[in-house]
C-alpha atoms as a PDB file:
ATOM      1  CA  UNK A   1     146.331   9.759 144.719  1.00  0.00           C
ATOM      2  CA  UNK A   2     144.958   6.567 143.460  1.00  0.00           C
ATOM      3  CA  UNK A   3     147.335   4.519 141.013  1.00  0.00           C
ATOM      4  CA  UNK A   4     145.802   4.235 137.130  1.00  0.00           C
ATOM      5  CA  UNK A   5     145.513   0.409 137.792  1.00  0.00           C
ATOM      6  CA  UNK A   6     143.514   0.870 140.876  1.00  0.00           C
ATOM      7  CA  UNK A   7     141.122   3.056 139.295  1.00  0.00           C
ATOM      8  CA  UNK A   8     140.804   0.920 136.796  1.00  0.00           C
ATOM      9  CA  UNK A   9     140.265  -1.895 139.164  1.00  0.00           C
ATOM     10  CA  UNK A  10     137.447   0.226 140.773  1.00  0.00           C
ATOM     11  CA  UNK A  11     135.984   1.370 137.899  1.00  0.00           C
ATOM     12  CA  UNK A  12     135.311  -2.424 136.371  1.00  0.00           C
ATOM     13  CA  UNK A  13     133.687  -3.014 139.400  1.00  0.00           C
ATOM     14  CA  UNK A  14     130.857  -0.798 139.033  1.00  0.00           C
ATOM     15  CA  UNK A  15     128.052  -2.389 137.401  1.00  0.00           C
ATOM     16  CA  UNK A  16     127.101  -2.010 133.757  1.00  0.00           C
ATOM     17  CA  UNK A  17     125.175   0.723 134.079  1.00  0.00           C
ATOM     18  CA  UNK A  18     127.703   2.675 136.295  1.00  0.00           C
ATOM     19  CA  UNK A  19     130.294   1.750 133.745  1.00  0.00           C
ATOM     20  CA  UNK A  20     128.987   2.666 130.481  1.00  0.00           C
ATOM     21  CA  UNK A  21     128.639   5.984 132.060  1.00  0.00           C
ATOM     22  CA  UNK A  22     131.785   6.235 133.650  1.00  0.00           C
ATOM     23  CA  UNK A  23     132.711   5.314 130.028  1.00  0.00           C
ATOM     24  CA  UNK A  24     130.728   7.920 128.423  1.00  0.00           C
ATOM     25  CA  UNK A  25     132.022  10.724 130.614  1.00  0.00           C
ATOM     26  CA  UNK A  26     135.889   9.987 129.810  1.00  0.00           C
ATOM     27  CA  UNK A  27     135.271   9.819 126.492  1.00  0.00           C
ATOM     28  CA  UNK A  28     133.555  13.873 126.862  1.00  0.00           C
ATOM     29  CA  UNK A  29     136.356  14.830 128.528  1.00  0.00           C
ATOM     30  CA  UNK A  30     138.737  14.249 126.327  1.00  0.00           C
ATOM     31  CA  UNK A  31     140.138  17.387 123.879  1.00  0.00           C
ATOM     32  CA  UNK A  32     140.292  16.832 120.729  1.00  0.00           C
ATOM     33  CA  UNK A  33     142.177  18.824 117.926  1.00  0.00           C
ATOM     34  CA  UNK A  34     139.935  19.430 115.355  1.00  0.00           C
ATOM     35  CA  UNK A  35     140.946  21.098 112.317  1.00  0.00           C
ATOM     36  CA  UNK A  36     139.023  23.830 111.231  1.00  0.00           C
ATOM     37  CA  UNK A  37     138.816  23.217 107.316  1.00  0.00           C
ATOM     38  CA  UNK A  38     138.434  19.689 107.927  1.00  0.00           C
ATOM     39  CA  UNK A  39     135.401  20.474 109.505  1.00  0.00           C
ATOM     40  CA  UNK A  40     134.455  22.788 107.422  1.00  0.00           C
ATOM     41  CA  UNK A  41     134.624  20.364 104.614  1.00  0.00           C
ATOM     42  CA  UNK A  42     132.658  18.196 105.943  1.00  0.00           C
ATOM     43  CA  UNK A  43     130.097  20.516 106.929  1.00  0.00           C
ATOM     44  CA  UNK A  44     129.321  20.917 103.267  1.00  0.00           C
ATOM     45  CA  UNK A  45     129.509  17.781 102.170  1.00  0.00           C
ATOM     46  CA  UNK A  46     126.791  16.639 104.566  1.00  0.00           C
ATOM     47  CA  UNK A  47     124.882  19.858 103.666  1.00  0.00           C
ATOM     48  CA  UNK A  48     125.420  18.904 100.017  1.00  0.00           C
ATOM     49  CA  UNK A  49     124.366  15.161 100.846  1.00  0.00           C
ATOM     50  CA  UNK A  50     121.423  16.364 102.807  1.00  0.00           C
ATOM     51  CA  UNK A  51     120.078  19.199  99.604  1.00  0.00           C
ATOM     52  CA  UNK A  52     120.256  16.033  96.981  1.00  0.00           C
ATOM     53  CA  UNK A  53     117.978  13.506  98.793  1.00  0.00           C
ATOM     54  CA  UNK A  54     115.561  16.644  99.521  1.00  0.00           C
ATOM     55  CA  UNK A  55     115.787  17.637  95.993  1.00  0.00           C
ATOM     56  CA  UNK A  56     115.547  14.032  94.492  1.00  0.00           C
ATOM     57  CA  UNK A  57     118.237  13.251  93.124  1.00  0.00           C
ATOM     58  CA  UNK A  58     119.713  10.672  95.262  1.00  0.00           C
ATOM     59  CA  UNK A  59     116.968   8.141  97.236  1.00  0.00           C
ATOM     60  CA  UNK A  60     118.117   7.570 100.474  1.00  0.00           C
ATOM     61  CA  UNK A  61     118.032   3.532 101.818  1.00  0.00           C
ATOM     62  CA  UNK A  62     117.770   2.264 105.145  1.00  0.00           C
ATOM     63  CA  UNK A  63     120.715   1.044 107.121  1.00  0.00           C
ATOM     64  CA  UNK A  64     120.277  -2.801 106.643  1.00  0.00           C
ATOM     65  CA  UNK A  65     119.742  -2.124 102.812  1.00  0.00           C
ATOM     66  CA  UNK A  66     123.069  -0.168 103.029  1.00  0.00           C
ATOM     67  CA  UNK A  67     124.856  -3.253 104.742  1.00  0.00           C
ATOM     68  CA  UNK A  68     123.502  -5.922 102.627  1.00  0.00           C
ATOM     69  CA  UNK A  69     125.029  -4.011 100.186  1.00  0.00           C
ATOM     70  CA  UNK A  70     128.341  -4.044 101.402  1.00  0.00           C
ATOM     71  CA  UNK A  71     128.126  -7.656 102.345  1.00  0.00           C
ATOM     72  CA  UNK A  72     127.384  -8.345  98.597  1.00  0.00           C
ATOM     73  CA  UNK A  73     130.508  -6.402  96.988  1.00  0.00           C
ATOM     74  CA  UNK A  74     132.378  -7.860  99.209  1.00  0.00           C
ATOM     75  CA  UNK A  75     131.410 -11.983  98.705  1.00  0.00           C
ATOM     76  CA  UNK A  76     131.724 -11.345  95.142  1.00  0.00           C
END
């Protein structure tokens, strides 16, 4: 069997393309513990996120808006 380093040496090899997809299939295979009311909690928060901007009451912004934003609370 192949040593981690010389997969690794194998693997950066590839070209981008290979890579990022190499890249993207690790990162699938890994298990992750998820905690069930964690989840659950934020299953309703984005449900409860998602029922304000349909009803109104918050107006959603686009992405760059949102980051400007950030960039000016944190200058000042």
């Amino acid at each position: 069997m192949a040593s981690v380093e010389q997969v690794m040496k194998d693997a950066l090899s590839l070209p981008s393309p290979l890579r990022a997809l190499l890249a993207e299939k690790l990162v699938e295979s890994l298990e992750f513990d998820v905690d069930d009311t964690v989840q659950t909690l934020w299953l309703n928060e984005a449900k409860r996120r998602r029922d304000e901007i349909r009803s109104g009451v918050v107006q959603p912004i686009s992405g760059e808006e949102a980051l400007a934003q950030v960039r000016r609370l944190l200058e000042s």
